[in-house]
N, C-alpha and C. Protein backbone atom coordinates (compact mmCIF):
# COMPACT_ATOMS: atom_id res chain seq x y z
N UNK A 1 0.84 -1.20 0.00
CA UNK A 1 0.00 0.00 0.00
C UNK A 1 0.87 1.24 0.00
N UNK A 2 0.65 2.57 -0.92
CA UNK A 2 1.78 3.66 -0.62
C UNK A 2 0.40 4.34 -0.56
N UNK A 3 0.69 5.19 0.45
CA UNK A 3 -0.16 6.25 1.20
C UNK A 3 0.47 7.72 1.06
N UNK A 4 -0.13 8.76 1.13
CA UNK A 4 0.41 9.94 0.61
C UNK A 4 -0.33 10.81 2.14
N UNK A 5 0.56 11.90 2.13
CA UNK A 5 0.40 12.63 3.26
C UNK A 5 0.50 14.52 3.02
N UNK A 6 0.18 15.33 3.68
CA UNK A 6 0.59 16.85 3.46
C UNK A 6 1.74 16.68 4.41
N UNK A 7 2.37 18.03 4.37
CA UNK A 7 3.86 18.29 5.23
C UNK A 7 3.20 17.88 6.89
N UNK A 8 3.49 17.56 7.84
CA UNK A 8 3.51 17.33 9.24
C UNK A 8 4.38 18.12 9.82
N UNK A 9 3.74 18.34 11.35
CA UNK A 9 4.96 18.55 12.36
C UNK A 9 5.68 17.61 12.76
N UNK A 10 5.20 16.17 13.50
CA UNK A 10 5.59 15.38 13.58
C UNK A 10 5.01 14.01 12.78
N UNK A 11 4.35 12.95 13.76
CA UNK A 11 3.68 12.00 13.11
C UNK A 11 2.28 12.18 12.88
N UNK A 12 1.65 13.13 13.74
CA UNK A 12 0.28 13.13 13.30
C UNK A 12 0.33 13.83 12.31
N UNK A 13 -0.59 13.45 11.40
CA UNK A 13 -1.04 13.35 10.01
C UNK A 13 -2.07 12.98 9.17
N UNK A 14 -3.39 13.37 8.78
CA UNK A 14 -3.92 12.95 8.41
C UNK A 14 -3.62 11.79 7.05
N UNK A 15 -4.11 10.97 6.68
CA UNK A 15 -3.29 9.92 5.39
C UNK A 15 -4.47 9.91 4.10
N UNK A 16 -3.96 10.65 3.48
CA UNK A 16 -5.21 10.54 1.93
C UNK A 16 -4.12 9.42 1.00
N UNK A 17 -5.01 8.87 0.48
CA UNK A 17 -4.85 7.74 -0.43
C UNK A 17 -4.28 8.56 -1.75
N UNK A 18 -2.93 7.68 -2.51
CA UNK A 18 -2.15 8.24 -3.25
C UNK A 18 -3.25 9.14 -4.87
N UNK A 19 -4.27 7.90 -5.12
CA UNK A 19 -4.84 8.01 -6.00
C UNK A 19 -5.23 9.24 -6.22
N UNK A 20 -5.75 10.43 -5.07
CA UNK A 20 -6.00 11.94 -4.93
C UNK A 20 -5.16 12.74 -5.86
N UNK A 21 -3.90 12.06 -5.61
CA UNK A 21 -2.49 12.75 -6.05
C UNK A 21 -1.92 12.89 -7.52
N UNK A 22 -2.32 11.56 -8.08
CA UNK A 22 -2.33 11.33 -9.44
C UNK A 22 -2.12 12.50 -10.16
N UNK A 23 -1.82 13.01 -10.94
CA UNK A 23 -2.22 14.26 -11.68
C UNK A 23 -2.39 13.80 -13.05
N UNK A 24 -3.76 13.70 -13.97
CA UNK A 24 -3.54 13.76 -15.73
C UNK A 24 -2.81 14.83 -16.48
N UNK A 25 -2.24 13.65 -17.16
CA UNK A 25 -1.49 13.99 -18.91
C UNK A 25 -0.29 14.49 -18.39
N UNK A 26 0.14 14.74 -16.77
CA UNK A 26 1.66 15.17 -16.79
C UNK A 26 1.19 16.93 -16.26
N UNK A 27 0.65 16.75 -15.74
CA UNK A 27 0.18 18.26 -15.19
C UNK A 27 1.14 18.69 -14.02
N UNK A 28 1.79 19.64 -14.05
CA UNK A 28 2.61 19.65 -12.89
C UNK A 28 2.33 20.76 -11.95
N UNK A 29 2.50 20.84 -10.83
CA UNK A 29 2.56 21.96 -9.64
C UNK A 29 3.82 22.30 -8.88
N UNK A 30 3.82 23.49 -8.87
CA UNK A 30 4.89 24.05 -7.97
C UNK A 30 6.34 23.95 -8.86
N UNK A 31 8.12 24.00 -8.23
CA UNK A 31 8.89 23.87 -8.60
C UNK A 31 9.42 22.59 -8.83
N UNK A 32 8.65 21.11 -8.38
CA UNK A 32 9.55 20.39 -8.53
C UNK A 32 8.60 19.10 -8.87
N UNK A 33 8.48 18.44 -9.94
CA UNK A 33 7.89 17.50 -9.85
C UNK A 33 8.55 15.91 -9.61
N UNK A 34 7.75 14.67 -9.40
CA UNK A 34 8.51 13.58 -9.21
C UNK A 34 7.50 12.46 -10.21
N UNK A 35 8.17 12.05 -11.04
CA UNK A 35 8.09 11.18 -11.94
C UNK A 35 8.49 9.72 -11.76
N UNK A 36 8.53 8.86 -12.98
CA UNK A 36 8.89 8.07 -13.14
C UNK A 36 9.43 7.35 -14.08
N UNK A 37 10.29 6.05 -14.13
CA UNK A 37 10.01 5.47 -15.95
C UNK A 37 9.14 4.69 -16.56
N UNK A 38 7.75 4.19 -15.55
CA UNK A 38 6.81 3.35 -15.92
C UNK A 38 5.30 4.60 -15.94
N UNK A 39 4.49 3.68 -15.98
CA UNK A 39 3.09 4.63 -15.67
C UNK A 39 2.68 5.72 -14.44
N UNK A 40 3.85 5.45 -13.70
CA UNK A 40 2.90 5.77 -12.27
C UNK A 40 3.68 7.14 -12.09
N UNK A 41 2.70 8.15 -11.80
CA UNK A 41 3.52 9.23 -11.92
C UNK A 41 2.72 10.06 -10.02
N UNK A 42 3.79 10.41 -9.41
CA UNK A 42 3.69 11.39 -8.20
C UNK A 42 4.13 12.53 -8.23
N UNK A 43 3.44 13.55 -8.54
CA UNK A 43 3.51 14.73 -8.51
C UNK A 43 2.74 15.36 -8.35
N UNK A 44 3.20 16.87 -7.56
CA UNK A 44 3.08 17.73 -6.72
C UNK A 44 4.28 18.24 -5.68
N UNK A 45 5.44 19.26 -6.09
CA UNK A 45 6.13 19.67 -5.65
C UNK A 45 5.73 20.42 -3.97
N UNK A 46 4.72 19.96 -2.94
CA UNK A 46 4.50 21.03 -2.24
C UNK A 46 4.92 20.68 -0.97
N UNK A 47 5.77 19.63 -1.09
CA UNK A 47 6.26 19.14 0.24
C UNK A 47 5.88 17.73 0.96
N UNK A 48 4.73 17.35 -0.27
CA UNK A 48 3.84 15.98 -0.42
C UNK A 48 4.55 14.91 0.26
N UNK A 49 4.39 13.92 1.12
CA UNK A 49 4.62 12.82 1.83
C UNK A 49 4.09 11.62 1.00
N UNK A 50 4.85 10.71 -0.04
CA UNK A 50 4.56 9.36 -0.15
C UNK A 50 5.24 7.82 0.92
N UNK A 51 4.67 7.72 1.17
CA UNK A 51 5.02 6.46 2.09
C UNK A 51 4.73 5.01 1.68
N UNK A 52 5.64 4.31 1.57
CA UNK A 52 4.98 2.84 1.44
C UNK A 52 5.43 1.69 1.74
N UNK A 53 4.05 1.39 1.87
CA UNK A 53 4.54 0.12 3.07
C UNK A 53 5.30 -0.72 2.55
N UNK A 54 6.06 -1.52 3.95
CA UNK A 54 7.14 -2.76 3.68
C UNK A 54 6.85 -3.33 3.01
N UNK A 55 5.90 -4.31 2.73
CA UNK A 55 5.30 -5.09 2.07
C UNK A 55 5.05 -4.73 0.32
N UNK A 56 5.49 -3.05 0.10
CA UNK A 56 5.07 -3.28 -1.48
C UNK A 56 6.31 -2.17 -1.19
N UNK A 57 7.34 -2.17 -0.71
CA UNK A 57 8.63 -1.49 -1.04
C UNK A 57 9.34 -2.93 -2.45
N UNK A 58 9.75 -2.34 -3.75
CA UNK A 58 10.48 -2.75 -4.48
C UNK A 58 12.05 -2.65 -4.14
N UNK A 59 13.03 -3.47 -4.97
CA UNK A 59 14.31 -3.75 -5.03
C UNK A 59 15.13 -2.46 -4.22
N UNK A 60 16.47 -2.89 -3.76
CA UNK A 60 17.03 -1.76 -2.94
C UNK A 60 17.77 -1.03 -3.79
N UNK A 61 17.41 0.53 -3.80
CA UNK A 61 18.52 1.40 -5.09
C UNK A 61 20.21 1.54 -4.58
N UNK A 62 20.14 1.48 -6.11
CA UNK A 62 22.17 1.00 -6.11
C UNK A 62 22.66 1.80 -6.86
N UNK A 63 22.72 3.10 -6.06
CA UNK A 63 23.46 4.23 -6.07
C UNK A 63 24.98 4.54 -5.60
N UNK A 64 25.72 4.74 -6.66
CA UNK A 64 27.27 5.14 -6.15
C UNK A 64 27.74 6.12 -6.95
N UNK A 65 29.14 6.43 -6.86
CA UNK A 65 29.49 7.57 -7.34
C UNK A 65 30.55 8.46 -6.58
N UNK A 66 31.53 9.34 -7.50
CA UNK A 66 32.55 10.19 -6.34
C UNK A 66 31.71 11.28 -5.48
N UNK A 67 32.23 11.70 -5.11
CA UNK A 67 31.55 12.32 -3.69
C UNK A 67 32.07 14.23 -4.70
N UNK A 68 31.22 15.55 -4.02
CA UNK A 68 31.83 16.56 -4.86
C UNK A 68 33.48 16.65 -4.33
N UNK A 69 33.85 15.94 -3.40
CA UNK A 69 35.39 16.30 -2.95
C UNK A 69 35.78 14.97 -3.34
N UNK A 70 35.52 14.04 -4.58
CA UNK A 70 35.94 12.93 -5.13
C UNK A 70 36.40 12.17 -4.04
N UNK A 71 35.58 11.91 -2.99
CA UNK A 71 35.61 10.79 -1.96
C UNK A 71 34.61 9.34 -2.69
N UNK A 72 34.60 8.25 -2.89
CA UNK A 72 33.97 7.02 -3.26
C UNK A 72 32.55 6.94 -2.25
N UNK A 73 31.12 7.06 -2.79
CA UNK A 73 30.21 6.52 -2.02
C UNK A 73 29.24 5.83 -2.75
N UNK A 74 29.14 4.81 -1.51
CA UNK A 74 28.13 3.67 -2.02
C UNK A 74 26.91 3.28 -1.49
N UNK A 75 25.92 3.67 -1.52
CA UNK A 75 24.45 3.66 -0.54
C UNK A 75 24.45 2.14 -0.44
N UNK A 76 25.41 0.99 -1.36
CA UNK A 76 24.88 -0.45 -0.57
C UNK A 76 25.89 -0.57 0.81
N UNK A 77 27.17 0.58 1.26
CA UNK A 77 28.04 0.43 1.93
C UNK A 77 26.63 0.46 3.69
N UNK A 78 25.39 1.42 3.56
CA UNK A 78 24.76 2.13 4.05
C UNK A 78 23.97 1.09 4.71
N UNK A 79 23.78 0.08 3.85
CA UNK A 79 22.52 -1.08 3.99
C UNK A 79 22.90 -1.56 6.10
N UNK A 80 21.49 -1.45 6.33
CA UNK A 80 21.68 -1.37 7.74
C UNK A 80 21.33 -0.02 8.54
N UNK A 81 21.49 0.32 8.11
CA UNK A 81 21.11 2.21 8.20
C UNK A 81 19.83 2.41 7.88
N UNK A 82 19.17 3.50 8.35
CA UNK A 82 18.03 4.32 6.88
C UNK A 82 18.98 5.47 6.75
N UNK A 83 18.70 5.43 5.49
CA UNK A 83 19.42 6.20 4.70
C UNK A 83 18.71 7.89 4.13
N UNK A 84 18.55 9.23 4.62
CA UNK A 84 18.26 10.48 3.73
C UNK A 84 18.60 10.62 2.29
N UNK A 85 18.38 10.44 1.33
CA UNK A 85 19.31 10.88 0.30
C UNK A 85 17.73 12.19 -0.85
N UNK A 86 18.83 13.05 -0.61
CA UNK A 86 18.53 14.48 -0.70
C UNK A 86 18.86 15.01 -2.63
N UNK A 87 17.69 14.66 -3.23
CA UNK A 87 18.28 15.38 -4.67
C UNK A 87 17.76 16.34 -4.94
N UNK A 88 19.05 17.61 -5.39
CA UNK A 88 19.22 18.97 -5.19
C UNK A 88 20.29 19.57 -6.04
N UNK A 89 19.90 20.91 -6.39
CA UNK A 89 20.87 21.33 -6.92
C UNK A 89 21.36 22.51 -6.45
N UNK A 90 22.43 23.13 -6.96
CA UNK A 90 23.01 24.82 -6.70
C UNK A 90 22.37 25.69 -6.96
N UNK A 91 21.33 25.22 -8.12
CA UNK A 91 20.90 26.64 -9.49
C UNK A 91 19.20 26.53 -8.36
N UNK A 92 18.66 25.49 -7.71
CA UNK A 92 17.44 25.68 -7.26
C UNK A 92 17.37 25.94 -6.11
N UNK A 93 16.18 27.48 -5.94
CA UNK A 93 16.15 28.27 -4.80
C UNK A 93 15.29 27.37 -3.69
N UNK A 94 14.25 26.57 -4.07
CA UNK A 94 14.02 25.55 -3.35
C UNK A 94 14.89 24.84 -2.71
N UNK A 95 15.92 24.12 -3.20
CA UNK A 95 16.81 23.52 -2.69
C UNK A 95 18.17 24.31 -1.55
N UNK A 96 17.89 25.82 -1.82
CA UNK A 96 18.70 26.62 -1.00
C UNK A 96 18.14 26.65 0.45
N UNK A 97 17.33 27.00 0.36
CA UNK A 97 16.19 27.50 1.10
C UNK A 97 15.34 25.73 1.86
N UNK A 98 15.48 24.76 1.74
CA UNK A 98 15.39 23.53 2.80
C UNK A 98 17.44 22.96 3.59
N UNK A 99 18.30 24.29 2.63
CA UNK A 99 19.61 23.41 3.27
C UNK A 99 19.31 23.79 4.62
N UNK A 100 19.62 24.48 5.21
CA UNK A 100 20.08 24.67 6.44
C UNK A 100 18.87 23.32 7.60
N UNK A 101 17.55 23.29 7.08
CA UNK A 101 16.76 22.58 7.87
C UNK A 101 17.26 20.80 7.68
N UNK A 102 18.05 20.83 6.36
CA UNK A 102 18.63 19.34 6.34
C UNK A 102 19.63 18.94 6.97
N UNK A 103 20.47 20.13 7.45
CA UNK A 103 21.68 20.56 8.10
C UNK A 103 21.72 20.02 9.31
N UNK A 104 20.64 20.74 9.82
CA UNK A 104 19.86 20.60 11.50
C UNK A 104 19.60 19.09 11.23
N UNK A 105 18.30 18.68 11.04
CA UNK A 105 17.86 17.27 10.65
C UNK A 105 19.07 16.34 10.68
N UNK A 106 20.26 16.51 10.03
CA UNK A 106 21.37 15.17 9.76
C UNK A 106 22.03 15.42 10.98
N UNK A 107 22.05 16.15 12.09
CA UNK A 107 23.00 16.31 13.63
C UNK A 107 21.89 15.49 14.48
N UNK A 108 20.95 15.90 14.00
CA UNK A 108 19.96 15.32 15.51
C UNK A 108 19.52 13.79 14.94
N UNK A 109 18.71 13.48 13.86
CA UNK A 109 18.54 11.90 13.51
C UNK A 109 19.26 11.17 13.23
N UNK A 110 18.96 9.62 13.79
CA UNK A 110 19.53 8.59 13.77
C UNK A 110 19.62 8.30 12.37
N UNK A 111 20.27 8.62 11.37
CA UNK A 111 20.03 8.23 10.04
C UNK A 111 21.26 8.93 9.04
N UNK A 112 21.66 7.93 8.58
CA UNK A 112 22.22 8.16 7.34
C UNK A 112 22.32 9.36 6.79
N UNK A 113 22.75 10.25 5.83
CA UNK A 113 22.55 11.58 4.92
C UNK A 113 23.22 11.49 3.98
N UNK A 114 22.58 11.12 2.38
CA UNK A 114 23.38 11.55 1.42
C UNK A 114 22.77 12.73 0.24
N UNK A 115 23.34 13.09 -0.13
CA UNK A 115 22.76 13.91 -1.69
C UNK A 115 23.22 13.51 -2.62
N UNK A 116 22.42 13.86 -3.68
CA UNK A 116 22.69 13.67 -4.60
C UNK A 116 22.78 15.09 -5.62
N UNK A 117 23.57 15.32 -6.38
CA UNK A 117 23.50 16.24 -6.97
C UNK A 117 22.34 16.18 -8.57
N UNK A 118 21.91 17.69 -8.92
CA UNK A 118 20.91 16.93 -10.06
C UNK A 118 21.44 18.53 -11.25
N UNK A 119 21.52 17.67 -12.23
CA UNK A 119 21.58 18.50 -13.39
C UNK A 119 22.47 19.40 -13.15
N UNK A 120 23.64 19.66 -12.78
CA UNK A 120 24.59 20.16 -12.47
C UNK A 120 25.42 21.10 -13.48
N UNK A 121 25.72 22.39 -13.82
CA UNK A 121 26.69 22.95 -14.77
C UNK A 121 27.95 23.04 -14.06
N UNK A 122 28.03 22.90 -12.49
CA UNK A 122 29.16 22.88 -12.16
C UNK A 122 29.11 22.22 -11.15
N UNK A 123 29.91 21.33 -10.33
CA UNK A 123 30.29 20.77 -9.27
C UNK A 123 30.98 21.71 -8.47
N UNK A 124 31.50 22.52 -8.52
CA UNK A 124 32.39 23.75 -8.12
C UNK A 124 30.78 24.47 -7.17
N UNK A 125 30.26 24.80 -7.77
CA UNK A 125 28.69 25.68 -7.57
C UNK A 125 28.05 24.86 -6.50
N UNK A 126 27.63 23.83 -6.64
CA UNK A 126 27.43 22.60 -5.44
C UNK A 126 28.52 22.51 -4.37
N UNK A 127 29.52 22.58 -4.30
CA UNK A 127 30.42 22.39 -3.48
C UNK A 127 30.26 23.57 -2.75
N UNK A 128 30.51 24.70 -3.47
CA UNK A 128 30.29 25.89 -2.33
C UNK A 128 28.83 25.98 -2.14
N UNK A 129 27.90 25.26 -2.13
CA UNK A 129 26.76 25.39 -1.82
C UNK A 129 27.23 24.59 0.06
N UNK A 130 27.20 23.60 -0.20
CA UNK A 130 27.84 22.84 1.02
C UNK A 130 28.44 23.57 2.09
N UNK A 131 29.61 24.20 1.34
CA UNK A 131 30.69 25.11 2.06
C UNK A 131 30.20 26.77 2.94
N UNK A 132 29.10 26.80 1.94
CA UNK A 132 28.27 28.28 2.47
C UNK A 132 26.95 27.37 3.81
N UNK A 133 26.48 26.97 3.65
CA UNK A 133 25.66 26.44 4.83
C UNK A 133 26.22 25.19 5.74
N UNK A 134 27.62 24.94 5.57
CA UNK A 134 28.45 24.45 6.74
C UNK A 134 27.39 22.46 6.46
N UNK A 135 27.57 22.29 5.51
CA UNK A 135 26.98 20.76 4.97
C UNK A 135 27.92 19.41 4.96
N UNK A 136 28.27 18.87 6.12
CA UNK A 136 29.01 17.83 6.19
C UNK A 136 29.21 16.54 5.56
N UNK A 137 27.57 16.28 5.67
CA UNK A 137 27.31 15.13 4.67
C UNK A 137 27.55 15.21 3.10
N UNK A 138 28.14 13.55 2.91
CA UNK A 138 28.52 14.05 1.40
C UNK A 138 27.42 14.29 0.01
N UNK A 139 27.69 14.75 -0.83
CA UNK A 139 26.83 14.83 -1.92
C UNK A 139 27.24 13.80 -3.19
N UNK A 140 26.59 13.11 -3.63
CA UNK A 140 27.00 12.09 -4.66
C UNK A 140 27.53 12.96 -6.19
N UNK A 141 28.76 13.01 -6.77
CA UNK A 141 28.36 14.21 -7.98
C UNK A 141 27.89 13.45 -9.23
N UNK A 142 26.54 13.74 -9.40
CA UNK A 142 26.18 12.51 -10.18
C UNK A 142 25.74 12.95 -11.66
N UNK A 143 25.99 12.47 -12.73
CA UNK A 143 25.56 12.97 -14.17
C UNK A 143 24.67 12.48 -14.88
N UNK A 144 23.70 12.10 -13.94
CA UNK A 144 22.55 11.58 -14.54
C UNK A 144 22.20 9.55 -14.06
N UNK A 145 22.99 8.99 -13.58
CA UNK A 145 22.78 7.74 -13.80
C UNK A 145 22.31 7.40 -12.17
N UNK A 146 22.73 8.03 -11.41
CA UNK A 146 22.13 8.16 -9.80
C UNK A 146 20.53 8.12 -10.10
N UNK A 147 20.18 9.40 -10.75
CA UNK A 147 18.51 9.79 -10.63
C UNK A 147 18.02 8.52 -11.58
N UNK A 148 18.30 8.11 -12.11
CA UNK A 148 17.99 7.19 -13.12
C UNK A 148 17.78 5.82 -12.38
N UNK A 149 18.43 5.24 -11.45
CA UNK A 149 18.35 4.46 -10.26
C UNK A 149 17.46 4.17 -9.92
N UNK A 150 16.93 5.58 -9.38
CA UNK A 150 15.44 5.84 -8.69
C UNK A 150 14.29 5.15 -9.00
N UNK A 151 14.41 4.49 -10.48
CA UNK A 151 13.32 4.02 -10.91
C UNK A 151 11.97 5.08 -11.08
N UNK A 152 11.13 4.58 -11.01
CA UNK A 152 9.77 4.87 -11.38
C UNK A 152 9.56 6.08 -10.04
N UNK A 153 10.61 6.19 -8.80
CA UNK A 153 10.69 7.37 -8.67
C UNK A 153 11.52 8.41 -8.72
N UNK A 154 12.16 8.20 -10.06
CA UNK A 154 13.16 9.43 -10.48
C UNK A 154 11.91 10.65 -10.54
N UNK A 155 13.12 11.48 -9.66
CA UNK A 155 12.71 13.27 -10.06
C UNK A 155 12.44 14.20 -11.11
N UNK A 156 12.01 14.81 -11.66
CA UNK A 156 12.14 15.35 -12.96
C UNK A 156 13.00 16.83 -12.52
N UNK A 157 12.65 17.41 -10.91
CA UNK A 157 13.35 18.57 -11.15
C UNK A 157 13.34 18.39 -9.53
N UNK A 158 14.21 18.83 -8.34
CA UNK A 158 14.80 19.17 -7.96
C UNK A 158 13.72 19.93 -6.77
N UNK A 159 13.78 20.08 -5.20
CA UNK A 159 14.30 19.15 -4.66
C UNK A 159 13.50 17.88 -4.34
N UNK A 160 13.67 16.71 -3.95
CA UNK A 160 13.10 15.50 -3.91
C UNK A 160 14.04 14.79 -2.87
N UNK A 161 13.41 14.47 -1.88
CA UNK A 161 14.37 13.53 -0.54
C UNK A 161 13.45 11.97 -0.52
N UNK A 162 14.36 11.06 -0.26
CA UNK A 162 13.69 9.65 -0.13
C UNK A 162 14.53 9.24 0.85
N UNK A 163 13.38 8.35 1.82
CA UNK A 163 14.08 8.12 2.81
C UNK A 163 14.31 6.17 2.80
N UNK A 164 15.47 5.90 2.74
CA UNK A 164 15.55 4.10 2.13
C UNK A 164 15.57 3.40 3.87
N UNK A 165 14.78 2.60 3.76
CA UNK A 165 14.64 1.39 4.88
C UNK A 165 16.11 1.20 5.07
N UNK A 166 16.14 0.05 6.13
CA UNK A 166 17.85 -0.46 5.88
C UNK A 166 17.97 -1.61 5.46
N UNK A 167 16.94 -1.74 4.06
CA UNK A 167 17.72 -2.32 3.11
C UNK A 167 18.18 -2.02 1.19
N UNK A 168 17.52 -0.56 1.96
CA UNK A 168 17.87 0.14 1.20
C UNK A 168 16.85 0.08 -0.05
N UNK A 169 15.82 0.23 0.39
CA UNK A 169 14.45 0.43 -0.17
C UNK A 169 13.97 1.30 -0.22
N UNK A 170 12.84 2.15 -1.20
CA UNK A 170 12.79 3.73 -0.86
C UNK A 170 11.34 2.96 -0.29
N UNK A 171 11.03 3.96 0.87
CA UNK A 171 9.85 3.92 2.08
C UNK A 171 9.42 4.51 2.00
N UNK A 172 9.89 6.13 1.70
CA UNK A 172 8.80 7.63 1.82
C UNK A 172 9.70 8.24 0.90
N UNK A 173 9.00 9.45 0.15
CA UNK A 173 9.03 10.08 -0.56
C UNK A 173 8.83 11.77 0.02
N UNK A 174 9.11 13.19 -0.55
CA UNK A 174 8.81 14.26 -0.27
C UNK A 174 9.36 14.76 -1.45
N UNK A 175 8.18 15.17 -1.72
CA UNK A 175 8.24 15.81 -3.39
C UNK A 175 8.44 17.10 -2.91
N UNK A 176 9.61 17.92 -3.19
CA UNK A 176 9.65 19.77 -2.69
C UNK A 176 10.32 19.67 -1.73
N UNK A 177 9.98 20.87 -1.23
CA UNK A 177 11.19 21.21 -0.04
C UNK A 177 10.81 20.66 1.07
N UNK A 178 11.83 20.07 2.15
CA UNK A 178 11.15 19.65 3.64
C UNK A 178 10.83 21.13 4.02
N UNK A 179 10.06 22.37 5.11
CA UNK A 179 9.75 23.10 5.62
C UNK A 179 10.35 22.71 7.13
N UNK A 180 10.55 21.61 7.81
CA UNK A 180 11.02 21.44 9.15
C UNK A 180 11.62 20.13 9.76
N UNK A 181 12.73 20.47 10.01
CA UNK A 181 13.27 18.89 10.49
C UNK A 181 12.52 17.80 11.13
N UNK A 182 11.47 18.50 11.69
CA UNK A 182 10.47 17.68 12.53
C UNK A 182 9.43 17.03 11.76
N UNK A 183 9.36 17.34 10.66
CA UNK A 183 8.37 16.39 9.32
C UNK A 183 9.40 14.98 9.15
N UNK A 184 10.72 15.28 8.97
CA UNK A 184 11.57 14.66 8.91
C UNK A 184 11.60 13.41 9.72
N UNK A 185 11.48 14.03 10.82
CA UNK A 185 12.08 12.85 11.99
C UNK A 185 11.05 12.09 12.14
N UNK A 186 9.94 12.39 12.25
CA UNK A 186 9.00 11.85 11.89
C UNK A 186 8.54 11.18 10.68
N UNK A 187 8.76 11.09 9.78
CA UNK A 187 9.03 10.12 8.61
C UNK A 187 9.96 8.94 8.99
N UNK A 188 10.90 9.60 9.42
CA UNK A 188 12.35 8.41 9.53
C UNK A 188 12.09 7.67 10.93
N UNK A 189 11.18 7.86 11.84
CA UNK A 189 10.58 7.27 12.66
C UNK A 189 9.42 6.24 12.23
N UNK A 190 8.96 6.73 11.29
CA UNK A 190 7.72 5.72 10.70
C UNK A 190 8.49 4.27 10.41
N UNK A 191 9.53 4.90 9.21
CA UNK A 191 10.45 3.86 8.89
C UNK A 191 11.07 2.99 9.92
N UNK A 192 11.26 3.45 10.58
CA UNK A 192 12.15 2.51 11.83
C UNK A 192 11.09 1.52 12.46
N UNK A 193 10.07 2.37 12.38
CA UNK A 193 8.70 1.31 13.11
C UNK A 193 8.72 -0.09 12.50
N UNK A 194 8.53 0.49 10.96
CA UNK A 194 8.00 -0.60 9.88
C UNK A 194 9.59 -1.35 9.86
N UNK A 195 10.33 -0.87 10.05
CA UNK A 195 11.42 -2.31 10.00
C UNK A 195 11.56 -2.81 10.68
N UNK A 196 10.70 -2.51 12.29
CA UNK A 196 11.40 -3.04 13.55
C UNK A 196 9.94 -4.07 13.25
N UNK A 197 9.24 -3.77 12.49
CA UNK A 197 7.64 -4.51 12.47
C UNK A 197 7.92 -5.97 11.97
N UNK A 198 8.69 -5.49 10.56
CA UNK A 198 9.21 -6.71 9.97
C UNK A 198 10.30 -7.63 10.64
N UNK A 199 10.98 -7.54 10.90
CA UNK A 199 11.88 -7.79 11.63
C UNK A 199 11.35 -8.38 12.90
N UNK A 200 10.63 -8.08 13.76
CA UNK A 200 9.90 -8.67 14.75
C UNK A 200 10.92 -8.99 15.79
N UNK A 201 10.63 -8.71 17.01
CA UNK A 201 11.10 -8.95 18.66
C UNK A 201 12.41 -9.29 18.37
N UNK A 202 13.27 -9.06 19.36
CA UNK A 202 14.44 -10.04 19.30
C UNK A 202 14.49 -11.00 20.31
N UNK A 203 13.86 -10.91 21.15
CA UNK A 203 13.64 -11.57 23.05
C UNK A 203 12.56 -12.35 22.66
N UNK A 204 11.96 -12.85 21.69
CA UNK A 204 11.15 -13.68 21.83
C UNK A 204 9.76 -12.94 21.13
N UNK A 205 8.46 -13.58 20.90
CA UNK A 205 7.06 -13.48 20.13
C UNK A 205 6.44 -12.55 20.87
N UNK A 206 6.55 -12.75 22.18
CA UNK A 206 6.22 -11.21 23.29
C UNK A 206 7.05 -10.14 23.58
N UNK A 207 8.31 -10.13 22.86
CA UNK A 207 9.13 -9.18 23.09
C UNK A 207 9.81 -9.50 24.59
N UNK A 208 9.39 -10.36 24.99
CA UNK A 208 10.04 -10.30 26.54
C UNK A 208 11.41 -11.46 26.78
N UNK A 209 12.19 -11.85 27.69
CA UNK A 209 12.86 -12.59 27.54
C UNK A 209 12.52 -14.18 27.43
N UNK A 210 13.34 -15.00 26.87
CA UNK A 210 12.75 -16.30 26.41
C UNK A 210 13.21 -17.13 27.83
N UNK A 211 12.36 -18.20 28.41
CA UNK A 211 13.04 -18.82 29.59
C UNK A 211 14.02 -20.00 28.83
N UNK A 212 14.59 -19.98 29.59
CA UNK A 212 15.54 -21.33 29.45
C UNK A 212 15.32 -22.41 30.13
């Protein structure tokens, strides 16, 4: 089941069914839409929440690539983690304007942070993007074959964050800019639920300790 959501403070949220979301013939809103390479298209740049469940999460994306300071990264190195991965560019004011709240967000959550860079005229321009809002986490410098990954949820434009299970599955979606780290943490909390769901107890069927 993938369920679609408006921006949150935290977890409460009302949950409208994706189908609302649909848009005909390719109609787009706002600065950033999110596409695909099959039929199924999600868009609405407004900060939109797709989520979906364990159970109909597809294959884990296998994203790599030099880093903008040509460091080696590999999101299967990640598997075990949930993983942020943030696609963004230099040239989009959207994407200026959610750094600093991704900034905040990657110090305080338990989670992974990567970017990805999108449509890029310079890597130089991205780098001091990083360098001007003090951005630790690395950015993937990618020329197209990263977003392409994404599958059926590649971006068409910029910004777009997915948050991957730890197995590196995309779980939730946010088409546009995050507005507050706390939408965030709350997403990446959902996720942790649903893997700790699958995954089930470690002490036993009641969660409690097993006798011997």
């Amino acid at each position: 089941m993938i369920r679609a959501t408006r921006p949150r403070p935290a977890r409460a949220a009302s949950v409208l069914t994706l189908l609302t979301l649909v848009l005909v013939g390719g109609v787009a809103s706002g600065c950033s839409t999110l596409g695909g390479t099959d039929d199924a298209n999600f868009v609405v740049g407004d900060g939109t929440v797709v989520q979906i469940d364990a159970a109909d999460r597809t294959d884990p994306i296998e994203i790599s690539g030099p880093s903008l300071e040509d460091e080696p990264i590999d999101l299967a190195d990640l598997r075990g983690e949930i993983v942020v991965l943030n696609i963004w560019g230099s040239w989009c004011n959207p994407c200026l304007a959610e750094a600093p709240i991704l900034k905040e967000a990657s110090e305080q959550l338990d989670a992974e942070f990567v970017g990805l860079s999108f449509r890029e005229t310079s890597f130089e321009n991205a780098l001091a993007v990083e360098r001007r809002f003090g951005i630790e986490y690395p950015t993937i410098a990618d020329t197209g074959a990263g977003v392409l990954a994404l599958g059926r949820y590649a971006p068409r434009s910029p910004p777009s964050t997915y948050i991957l299970d730890t197995q590196g599955r995309v779980a939730a979606v946010i088409s546009g800019a995050i507005t507050s780290a706390a939408t965030l943490e709350g997403i990446v909390e959902d996720v942790r639920a649903d893997d700790g769901a699958v995954d089930g107890p470690a002490d036993g069927p009641a969660g409690g300790a097993v006798d011997g």
